[in-house]
N, C-alpha and C. Protein backbone atom coordinates (compact mmCIF):
# COMPACT_ATOMS: atom_id res chain seq x y z
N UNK A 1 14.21 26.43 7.29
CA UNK A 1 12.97 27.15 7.39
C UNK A 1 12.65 27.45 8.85
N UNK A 2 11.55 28.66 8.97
CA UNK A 2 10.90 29.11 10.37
C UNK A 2 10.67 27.93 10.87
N UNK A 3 10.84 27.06 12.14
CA UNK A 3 10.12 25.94 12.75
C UNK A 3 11.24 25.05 12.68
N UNK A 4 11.56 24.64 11.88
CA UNK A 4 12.69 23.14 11.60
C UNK A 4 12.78 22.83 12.97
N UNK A 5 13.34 23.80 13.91
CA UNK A 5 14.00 23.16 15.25
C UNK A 5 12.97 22.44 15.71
N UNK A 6 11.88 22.85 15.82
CA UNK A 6 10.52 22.64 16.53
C UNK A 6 10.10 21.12 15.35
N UNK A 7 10.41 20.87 14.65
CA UNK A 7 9.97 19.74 13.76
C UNK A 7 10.91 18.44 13.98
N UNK A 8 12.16 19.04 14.51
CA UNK A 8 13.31 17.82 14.51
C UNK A 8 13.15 17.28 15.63
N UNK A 9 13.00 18.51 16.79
CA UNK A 9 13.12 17.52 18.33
C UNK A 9 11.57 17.04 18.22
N UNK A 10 10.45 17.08 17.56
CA UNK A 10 9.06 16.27 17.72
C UNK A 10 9.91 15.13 17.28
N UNK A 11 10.05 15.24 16.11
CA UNK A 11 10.80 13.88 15.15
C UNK A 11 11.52 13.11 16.17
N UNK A 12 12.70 13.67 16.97
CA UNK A 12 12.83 12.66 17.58
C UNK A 12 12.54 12.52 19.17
N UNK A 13 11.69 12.90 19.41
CA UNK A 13 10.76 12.97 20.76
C UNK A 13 10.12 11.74 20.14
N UNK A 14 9.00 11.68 19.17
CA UNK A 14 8.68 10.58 18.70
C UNK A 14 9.08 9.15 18.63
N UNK A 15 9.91 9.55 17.51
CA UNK A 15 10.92 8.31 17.58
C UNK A 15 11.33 7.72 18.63
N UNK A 16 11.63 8.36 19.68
CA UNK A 16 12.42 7.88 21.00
C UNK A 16 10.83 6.62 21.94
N UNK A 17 9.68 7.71 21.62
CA UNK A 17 8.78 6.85 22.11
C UNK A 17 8.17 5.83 21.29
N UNK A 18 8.40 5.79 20.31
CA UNK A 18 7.86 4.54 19.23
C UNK A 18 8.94 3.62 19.93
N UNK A 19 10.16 3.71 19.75
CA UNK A 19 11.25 3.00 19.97
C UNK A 19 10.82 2.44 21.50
N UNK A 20 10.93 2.81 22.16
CA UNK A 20 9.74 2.51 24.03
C UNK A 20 8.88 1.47 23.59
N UNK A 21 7.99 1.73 22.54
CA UNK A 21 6.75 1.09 23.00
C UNK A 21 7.36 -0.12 21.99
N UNK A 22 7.67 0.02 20.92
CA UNK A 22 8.48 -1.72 20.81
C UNK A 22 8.67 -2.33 21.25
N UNK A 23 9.78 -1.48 22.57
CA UNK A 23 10.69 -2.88 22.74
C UNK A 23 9.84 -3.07 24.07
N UNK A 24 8.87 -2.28 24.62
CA UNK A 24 7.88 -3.14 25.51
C UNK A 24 6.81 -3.99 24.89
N UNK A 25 6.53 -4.08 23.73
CA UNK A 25 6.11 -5.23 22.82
C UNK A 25 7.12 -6.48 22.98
N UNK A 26 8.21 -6.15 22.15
CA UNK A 26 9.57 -7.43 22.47
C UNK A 26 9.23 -7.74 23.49
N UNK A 27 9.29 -6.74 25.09
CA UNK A 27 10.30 -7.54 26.04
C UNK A 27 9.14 -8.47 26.73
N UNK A 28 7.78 -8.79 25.84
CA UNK A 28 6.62 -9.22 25.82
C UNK A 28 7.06 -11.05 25.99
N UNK A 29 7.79 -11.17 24.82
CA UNK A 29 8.27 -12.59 24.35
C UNK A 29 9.70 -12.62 24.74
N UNK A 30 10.06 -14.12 24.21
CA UNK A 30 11.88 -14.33 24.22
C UNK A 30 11.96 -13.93 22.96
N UNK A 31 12.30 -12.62 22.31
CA UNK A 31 13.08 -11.87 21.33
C UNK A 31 14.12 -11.89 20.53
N UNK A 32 14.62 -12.90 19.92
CA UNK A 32 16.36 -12.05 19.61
C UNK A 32 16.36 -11.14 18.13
N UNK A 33 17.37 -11.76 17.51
CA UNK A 33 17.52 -10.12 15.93
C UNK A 33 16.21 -10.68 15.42
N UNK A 34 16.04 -12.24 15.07
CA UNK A 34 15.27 -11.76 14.18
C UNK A 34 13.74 -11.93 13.75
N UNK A 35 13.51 -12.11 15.31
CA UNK A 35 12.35 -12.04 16.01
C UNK A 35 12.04 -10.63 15.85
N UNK A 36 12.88 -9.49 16.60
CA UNK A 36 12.87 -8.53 16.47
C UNK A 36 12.35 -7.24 15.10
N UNK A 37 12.89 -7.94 14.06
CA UNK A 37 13.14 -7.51 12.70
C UNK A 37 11.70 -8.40 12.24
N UNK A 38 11.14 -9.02 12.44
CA UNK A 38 9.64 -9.40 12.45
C UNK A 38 8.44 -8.43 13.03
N UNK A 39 8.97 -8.52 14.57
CA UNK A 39 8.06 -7.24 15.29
C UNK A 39 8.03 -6.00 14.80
N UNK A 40 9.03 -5.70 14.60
CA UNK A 40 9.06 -4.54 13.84
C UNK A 40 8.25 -3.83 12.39
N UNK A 41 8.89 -5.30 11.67
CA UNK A 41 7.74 -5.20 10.00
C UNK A 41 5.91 -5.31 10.71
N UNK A 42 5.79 -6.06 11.67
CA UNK A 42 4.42 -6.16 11.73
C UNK A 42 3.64 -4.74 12.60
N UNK A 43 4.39 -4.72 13.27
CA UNK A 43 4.33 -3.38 14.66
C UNK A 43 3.77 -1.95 13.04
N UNK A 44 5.06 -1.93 12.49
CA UNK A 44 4.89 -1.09 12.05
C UNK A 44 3.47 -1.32 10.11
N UNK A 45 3.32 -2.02 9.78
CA UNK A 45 2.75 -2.52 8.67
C UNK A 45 1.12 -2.26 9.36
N UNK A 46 0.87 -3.06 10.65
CA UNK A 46 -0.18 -3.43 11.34
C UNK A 46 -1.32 -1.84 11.72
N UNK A 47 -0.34 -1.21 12.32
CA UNK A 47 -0.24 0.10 12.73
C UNK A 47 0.01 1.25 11.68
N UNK A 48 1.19 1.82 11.83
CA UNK A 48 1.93 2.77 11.07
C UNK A 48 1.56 2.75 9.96
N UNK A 49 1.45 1.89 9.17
CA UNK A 49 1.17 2.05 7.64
C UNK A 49 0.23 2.57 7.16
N UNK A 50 -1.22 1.75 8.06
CA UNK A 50 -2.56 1.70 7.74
C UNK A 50 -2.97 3.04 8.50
N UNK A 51 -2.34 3.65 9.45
CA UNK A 51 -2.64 5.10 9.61
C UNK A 51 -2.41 5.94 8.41
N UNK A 52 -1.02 5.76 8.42
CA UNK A 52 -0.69 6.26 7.12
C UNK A 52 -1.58 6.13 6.08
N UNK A 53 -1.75 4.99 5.80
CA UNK A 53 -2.61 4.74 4.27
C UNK A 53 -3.95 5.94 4.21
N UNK A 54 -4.26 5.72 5.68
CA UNK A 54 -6.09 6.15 5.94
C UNK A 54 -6.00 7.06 5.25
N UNK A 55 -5.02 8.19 6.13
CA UNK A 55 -4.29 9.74 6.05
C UNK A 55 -4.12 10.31 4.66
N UNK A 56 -3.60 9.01 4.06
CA UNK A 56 -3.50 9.47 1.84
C UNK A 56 -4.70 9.49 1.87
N UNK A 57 -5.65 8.44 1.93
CA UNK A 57 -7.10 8.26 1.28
C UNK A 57 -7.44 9.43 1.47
N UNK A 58 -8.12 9.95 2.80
CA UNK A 58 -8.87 11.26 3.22
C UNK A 58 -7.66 12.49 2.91
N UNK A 59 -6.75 12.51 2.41
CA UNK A 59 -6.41 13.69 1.90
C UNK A 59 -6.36 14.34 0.79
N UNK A 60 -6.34 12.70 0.13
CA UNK A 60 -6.17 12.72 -1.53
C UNK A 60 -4.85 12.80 -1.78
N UNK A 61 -3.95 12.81 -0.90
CA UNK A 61 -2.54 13.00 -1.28
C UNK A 61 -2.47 11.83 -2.63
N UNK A 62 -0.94 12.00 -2.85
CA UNK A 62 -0.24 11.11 -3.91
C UNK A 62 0.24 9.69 -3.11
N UNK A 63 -0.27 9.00 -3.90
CA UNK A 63 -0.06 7.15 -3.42
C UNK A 63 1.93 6.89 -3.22
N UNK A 64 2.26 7.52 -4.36
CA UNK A 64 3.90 7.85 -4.43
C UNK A 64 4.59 8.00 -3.22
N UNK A 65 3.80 9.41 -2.86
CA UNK A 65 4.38 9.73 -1.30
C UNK A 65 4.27 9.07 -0.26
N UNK A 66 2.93 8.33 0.02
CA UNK A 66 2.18 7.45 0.67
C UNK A 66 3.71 5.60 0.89
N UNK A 67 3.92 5.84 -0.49
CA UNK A 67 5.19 4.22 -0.74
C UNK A 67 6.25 5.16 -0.01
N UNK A 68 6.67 6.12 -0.30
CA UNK A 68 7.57 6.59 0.00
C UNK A 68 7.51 6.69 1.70
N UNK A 69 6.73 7.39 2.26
CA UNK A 69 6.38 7.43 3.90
C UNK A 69 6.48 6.02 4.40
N UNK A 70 5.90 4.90 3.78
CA UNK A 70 5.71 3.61 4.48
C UNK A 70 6.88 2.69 3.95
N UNK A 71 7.41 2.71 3.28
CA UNK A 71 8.74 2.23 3.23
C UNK A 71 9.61 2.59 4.32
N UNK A 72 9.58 4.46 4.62
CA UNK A 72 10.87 4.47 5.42
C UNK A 72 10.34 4.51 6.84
N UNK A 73 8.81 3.73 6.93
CA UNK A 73 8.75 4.06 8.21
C UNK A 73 8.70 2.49 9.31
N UNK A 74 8.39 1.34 7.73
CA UNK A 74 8.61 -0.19 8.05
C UNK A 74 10.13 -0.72 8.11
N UNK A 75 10.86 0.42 7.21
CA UNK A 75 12.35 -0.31 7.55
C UNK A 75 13.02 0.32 9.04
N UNK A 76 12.55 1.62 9.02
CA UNK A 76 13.07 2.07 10.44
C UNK A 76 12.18 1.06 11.72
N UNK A 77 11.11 1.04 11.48
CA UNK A 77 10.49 -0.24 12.66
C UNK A 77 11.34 -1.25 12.96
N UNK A 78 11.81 -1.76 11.74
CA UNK A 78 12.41 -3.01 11.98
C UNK A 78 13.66 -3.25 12.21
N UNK A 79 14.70 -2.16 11.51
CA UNK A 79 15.97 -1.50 12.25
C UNK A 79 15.70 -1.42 14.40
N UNK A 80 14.81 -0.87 14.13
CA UNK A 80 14.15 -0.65 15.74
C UNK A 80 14.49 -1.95 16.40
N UNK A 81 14.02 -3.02 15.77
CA UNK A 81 13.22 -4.05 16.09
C UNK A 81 14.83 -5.27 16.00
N UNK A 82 15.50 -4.79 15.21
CA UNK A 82 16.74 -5.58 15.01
C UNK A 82 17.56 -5.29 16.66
N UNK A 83 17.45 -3.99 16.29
CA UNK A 83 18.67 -3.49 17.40
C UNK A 83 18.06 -4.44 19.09
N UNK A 84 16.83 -3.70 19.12
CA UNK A 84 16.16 -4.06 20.28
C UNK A 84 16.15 -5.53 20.81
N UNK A 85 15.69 -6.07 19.45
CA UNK A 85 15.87 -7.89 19.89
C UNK A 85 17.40 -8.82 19.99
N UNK A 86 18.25 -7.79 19.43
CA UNK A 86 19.47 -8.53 19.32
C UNK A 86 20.47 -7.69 20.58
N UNK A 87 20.13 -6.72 21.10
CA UNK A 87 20.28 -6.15 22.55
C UNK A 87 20.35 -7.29 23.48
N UNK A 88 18.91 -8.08 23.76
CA UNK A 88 18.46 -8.82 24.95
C UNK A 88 18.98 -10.03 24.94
């Protein structure tokens, strides 16, 4: 579609800075995997989700989509959060 390009590099412009502000969370504590893979589920559950969640409520979207968005956005946190803590 018109835009895609313009949707992928946000996507991972984003990503690249979520991924930043993690692992300056981690490099907070002594970190390893699965410390990491903790920060991550919470970073993102704490945050990410409950934006998310707000975002269904006031839109009325579908709760479906809502599991669907926050699933792949707590396992990618914590993928984040694996790599990052088992890096250091």
């Amino acid at each position: 579609k018109k835009g895609a390009g313009l949707a992928y590099a946000t996507g991972f412009i984003t990503s690249f800075i979520m991924a930043y502000t993690l692992a300056r969370v981690i490099a907070f504590g002594n970190v390893a995997l699965g410390g990491g893979i903790l920060y991550g589920f919470f970073f993102s559950f704490g945050l990410i989700v409950m934006v998310l969640l707000m975002n269904t409520m006031f839109r009325r979207d579908s709760m479906k989509l809502f599991w669907i968005n926050a699933f792949y956005q707590v396992i990618g946190f914590m993928i984040m959060g694996a790599i990052l803590g088992g890096w250091r």
